[in-house]
C-alpha atoms as a PDB file:
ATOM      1  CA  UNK A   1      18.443 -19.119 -10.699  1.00  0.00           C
ATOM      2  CA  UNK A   2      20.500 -22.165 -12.796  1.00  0.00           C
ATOM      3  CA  UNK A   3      17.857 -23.465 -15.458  1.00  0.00           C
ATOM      4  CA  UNK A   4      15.688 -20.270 -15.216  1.00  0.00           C
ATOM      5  CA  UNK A   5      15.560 -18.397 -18.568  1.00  0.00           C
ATOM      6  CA  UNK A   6      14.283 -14.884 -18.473  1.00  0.00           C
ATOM      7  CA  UNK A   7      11.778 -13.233 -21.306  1.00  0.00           C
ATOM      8  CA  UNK A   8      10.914  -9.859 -21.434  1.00  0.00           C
ATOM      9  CA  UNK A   9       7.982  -8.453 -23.718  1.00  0.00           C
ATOM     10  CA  UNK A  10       7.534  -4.816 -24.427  1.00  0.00           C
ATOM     11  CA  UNK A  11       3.999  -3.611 -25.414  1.00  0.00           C
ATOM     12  CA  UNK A  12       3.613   0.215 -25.751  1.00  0.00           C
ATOM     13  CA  UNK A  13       0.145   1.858 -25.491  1.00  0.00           C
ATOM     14  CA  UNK A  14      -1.424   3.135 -28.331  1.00  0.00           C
ATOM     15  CA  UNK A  15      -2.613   6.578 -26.556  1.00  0.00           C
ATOM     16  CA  UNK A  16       0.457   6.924 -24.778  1.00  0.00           C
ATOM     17  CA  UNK A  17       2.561   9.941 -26.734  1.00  0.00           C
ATOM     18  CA  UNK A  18       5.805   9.695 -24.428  1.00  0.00           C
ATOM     19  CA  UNK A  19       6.643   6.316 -26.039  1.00  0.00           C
ATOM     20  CA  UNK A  20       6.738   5.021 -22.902  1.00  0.00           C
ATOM     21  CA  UNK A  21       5.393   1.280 -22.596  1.00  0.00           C
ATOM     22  CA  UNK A  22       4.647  -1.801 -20.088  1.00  0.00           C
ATOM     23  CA  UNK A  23       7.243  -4.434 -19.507  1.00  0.00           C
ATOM     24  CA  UNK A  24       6.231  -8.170 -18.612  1.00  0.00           C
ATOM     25  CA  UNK A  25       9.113 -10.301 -17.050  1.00  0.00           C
ATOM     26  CA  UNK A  26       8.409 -14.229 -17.822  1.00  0.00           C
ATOM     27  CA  UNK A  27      10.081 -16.893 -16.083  1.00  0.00           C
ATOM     28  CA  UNK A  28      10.621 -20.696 -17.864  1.00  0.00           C
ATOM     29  CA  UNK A  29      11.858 -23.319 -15.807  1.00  0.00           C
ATOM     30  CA  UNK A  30      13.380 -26.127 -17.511  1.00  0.00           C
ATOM     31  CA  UNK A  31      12.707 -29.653 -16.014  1.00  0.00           C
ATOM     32  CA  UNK A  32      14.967 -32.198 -16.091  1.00  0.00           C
ATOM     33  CA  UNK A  33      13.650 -36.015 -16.372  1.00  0.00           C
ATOM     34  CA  UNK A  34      15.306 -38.520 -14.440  1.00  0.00           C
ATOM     35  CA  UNK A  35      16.892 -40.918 -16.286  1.00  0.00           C
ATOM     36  CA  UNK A  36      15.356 -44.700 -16.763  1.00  0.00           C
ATOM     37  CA  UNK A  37      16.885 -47.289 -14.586  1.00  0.00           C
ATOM     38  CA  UNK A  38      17.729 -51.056 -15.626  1.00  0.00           C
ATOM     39  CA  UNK A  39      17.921 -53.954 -14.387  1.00  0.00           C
ATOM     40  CA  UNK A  40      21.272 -56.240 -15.035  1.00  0.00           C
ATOM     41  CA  UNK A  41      20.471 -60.076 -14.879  1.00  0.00           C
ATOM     42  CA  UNK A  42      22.675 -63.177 -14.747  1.00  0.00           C
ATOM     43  CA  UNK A  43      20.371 -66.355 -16.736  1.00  0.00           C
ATOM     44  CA  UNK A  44      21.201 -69.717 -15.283  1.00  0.00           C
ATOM     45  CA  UNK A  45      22.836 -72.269 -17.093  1.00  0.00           C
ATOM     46  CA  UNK A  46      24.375 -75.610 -16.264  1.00  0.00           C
ATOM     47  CA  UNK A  47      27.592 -75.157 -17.613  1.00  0.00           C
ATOM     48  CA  UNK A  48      29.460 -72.192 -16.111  1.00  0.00           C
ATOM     49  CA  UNK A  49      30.929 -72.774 -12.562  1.00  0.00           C
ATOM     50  CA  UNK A  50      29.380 -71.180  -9.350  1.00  0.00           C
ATOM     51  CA  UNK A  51      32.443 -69.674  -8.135  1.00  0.00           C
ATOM     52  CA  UNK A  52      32.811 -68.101 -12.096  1.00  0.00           C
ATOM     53  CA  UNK A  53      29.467 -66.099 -11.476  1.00  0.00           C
ATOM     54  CA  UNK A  54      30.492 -65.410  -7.342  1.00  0.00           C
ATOM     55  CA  UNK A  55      33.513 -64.017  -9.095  1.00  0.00           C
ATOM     56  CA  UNK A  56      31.762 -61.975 -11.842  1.00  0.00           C
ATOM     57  CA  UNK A  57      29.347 -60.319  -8.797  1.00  0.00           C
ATOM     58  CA  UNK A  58      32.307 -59.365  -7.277  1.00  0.00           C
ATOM     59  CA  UNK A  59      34.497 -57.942  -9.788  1.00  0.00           C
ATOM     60  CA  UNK A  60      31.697 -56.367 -12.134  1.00  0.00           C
ATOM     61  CA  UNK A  61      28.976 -55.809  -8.982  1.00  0.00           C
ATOM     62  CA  UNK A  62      31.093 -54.230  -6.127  1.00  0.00           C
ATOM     63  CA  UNK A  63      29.190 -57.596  -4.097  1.00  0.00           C
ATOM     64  CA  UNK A  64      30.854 -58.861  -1.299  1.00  0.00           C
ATOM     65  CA  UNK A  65      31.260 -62.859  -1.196  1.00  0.00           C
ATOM     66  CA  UNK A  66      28.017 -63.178   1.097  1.00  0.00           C
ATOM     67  CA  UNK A  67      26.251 -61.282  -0.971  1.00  0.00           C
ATOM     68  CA  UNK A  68      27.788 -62.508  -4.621  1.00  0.00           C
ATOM     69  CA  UNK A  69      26.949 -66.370  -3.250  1.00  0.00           C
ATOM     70  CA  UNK A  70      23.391 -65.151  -2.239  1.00  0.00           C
ATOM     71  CA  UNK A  71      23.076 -63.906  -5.593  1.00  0.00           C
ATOM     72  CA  UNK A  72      24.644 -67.067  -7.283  1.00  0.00           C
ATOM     73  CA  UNK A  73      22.185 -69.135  -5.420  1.00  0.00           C
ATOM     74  CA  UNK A  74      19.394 -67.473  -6.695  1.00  0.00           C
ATOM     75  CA  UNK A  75      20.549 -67.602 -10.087  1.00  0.00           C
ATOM     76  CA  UNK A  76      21.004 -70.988 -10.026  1.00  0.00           C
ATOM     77  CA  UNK A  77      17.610 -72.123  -8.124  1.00  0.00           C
ATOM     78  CA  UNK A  78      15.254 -69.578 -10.316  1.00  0.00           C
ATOM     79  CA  UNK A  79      17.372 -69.401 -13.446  1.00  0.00           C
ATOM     80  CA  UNK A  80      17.850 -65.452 -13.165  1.00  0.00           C
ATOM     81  CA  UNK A  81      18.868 -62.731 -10.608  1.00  0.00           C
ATOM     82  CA  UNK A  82      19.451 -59.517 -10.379  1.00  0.00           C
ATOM     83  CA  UNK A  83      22.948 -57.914 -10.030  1.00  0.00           C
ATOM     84  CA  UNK A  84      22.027 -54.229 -10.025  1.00  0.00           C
ATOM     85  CA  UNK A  85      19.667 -51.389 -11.475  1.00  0.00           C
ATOM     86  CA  UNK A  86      21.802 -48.738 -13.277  1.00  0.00           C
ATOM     87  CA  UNK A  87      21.145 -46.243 -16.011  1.00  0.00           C
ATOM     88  CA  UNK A  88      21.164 -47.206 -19.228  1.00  0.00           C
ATOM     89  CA  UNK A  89      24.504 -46.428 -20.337  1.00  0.00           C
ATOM     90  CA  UNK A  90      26.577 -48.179 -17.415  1.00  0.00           C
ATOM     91  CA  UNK A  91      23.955 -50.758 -17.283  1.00  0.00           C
ATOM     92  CA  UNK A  92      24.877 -51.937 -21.246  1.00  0.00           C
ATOM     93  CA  UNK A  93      28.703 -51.415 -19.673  1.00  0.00           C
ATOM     94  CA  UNK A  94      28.286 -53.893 -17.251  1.00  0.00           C
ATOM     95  CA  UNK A  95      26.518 -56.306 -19.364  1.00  0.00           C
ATOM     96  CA  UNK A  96      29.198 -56.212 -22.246  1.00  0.00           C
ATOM     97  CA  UNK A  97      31.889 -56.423 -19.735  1.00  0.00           C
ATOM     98  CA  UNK A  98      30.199 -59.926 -18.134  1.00  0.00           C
ATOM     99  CA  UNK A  99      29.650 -61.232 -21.236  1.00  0.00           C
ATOM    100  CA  UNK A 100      33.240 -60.442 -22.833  1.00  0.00           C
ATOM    101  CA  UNK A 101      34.832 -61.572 -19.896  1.00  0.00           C
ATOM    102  CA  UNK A 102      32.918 -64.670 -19.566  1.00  0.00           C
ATOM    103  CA  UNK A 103      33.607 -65.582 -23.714  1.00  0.00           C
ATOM    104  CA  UNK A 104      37.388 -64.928 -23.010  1.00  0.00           C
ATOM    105  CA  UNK A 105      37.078 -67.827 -19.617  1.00  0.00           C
ATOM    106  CA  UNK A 106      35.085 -70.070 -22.186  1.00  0.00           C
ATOM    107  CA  UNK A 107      31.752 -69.712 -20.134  1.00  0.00           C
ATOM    108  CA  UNK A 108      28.519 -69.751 -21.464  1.00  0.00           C
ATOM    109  CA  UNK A 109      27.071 -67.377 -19.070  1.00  0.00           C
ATOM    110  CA  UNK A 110      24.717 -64.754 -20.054  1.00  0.00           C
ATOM    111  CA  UNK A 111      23.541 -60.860 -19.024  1.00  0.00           C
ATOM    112  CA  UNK A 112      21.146 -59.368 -19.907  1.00  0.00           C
ATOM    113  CA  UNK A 113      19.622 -56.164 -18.714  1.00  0.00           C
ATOM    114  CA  UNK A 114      15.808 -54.961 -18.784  1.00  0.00           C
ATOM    115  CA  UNK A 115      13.890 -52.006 -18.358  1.00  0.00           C
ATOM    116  CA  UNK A 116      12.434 -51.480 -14.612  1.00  0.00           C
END
């Protein structure tokens, strides 16, 4: 089996003159952990544009425009939403890429991401 290491031991028996011995077969699985998720968050502010953010859900967040304005909406009346849960790795990719792309439009807007 994949991920199954095999460990055999050899003990031979003190009254035994033909040299011959006992074998014991041992079987270690390896686990694998599943990796910690985060959560990516758009923080309200009153200076970027709506449409900026319903465009940053769609681009960034694979959201479709219902679900990118839902989003927006949420942002804006609780001053933070969530735009996905990710692993670690594409969930700091995501963030940089919002933020970079919101510094080059001259946005304030900001990403964050948290631990779930």
């Amino acid at each position: 089996m994949p991920g199954d290491a095999l460990r055999m031991s050899r003990g031979d028996d003190e009254g035994n003159s033909t040299g011959r011995g006992t074998a014991v077969i041992t079987r270690t699985r390896t686990k694998t952990k599943k990796p910690s998720l985060y959560r990516v968050l758009l923080l309200n502010d009153d200076y970027t544009p709506m449409e900026f953010v319903v465009h940053v859900l769609e681009r960034f967040f694979q959201k479709d425009r219902e679900a990118a304005t839902m989003i927006m909406l949420h942002v804006h009346n609780h001053g933070v939403g969530e735009c996905g849960i990710y692993t670690f790795e594409v969930a700091e990719t995501k963030v940089s890429q919002v933020m970079d792309f919101a510094r080059q439009h001259q946005h304030p807007l900001q990403c964050v991401m948290e631990k779930k």
